[in-house]
Protein backbone atom coordinates (compact mmCIF):
# COMPACT_ATOMS: atom_id res chain seq x y z
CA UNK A 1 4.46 11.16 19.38
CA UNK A 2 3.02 11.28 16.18
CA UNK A 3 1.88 8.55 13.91
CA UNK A 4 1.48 7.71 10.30
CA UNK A 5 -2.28 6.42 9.55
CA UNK A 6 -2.16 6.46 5.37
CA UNK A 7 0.65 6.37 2.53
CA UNK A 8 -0.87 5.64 -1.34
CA UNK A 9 1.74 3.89 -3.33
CA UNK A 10 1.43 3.97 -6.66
CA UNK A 11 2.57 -0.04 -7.52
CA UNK A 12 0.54 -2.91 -8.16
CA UNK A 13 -1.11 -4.95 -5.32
CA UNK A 14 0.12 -8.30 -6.80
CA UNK A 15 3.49 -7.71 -5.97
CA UNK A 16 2.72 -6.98 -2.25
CA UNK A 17 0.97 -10.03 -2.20
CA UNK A 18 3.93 -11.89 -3.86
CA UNK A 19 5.89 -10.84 -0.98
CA UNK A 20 3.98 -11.99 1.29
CA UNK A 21 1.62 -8.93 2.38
CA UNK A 22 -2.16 -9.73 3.13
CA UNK A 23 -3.83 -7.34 0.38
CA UNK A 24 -7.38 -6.90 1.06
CA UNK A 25 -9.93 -6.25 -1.89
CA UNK A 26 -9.58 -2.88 -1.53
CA UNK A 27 -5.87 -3.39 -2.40
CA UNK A 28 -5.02 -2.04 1.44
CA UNK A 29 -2.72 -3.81 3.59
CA UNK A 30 -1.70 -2.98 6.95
CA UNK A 31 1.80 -2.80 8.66
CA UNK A 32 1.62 -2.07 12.47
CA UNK A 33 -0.87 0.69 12.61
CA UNK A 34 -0.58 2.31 9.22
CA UNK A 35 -2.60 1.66 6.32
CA UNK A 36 -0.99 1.17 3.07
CA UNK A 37 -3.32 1.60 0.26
CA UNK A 38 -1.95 0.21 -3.13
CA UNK A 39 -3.17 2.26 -6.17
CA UNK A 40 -1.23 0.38 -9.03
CA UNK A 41 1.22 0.31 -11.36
CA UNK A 42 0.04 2.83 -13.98
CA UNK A 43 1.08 6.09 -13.68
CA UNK A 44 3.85 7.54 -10.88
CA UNK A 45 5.39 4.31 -8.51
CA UNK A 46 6.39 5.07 -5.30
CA UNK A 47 4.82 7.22 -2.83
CA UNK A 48 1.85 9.18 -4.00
CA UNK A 49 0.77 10.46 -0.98
């Protein structure tokens, strides 16, 4: 089976927060066992990689 570790999303950490997602200070937050790292607003939303 595989499994997804990382996705980069390119949208801003705040709003995660405001939806009730604990963002770490490295703007990470974690949904079952994948790691969703949050690298703003500027430039390209969506899924960076």
């Amino acid at each position: 089976m595989n499994q997804l570790h990382r996705v980069s999303i390119g949208d801003a950490p705040a709003a995660w927060r405001a939806a009730g997602f604990a963002v770490d200070e490295t703007n990470t937050t974690v949904i079952g066992r994948t790691s969703i790292e949050l690298v703003g607003a500027h430039g390209p939303r969506g899924i960076r990689s």
